[in-house]
Protein backbone atom coordinates (compact mmCIF):
# COMPACT_ATOMS: atom_id res chain seq x y z
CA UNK A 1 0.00 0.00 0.00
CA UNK A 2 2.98 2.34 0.79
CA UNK A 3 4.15 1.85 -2.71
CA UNK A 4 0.81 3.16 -4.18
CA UNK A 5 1.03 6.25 -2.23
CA UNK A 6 4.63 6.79 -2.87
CA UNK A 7 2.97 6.37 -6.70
CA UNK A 8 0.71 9.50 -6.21
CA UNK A 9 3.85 12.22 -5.46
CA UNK A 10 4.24 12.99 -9.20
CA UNK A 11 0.82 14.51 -9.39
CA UNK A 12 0.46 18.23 -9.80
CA UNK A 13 0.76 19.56 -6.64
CA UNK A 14 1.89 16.93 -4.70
CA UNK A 15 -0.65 14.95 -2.29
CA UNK A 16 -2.92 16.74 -0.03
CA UNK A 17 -5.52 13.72 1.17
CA UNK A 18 -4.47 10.52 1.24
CA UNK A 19 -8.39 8.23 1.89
CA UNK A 20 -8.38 4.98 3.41
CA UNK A 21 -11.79 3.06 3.28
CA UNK A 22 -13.61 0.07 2.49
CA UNK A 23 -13.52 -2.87 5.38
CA UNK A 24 -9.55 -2.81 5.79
CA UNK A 25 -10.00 1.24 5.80
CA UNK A 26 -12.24 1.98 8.10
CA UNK A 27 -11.93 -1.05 10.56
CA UNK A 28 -8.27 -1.76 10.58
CA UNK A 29 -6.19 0.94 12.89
CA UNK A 30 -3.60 -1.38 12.54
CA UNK A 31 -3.35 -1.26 8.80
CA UNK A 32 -3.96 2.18 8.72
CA UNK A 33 -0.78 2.74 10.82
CA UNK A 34 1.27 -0.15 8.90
CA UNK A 35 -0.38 2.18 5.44
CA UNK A 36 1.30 5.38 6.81
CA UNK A 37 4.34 3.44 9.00
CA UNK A 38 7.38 6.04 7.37
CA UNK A 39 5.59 8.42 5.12
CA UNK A 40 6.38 11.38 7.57
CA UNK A 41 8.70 12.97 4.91
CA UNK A 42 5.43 12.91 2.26
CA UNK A 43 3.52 14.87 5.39
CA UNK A 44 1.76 12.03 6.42
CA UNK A 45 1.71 11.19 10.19
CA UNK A 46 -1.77 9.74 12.07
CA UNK A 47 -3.12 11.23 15.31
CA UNK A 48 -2.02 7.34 17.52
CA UNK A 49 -5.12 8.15 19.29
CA UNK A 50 -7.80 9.31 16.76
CA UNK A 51 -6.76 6.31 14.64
CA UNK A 52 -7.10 3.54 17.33
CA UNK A 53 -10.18 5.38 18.43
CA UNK A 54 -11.96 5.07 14.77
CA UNK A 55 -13.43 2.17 14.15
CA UNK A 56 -16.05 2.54 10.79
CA UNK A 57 -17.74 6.11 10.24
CA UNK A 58 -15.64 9.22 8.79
CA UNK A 59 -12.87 10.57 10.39
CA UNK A 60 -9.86 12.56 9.78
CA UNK A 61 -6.94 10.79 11.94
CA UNK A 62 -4.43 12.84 10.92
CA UNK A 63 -1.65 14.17 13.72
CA UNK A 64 -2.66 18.18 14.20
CA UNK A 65 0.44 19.62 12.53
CA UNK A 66 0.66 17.39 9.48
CA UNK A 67 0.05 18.94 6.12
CA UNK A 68 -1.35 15.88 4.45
CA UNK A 69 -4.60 15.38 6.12
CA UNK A 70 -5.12 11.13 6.77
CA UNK A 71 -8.90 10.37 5.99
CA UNK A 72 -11.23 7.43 7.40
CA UNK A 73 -14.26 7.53 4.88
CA UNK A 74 -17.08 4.74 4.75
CA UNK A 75 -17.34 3.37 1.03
CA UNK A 76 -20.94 3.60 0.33
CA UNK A 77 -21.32 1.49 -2.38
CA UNK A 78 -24.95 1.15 -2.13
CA UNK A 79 -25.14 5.06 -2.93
CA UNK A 80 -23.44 4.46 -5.81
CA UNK A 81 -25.01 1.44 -6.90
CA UNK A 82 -28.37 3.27 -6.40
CA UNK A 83 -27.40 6.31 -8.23
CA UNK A 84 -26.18 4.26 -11.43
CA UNK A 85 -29.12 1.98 -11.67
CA UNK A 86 -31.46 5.11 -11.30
CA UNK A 87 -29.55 6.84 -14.03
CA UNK A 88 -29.98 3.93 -16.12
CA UNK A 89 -33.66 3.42 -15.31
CA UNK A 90 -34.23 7.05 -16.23
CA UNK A 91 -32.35 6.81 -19.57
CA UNK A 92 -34.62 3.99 -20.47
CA UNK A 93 -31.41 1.21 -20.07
């Protein structure tokens, strides 16, 4: 996973977010802390307690100083499923 972010630092602009979600995401303090583990020179660092604290829902568990804010956000895929098959019902698909 650390690889993949290190991936994003060419973009204009450099990173500002970094998102962590689905099950692993948004359940998984652990992972989230292995998933940011040495990326303080990128401006990522997580808030230890707002991170083992989180546990599904949104959250930002970024440490306070940290330019790159670290954010917890539930998936929703049955928004988006909703949204496409009402798009496609409305198109006449």
């Amino acid at each position: 996973m650390r690889w993949h972010i290190g991936a994003m630092l060419p973009a204009p602009g450099g990173l500002d977010v970094l998102v962590l979600t689905a099950g692993v995401g948004e359940y998984s303090a652990a992972v989230r802390a292995a998933a940011c583990d040495g990326l303080d020179f990128l401006g990522i660092r997580l808030d230890p307690t707002k991170n083992t604290e989180t546990l599904g829902g949104d959250a930002d568990v970024s440490a306070a100083d940290t330019p790159v804010r670290v954010l917890v956000l539930t998936t929703r895929e049955d928004a988006a499923i909703t949204r496409e098959c009402a798009d496609l019902l409305a198109a006449g698909e």
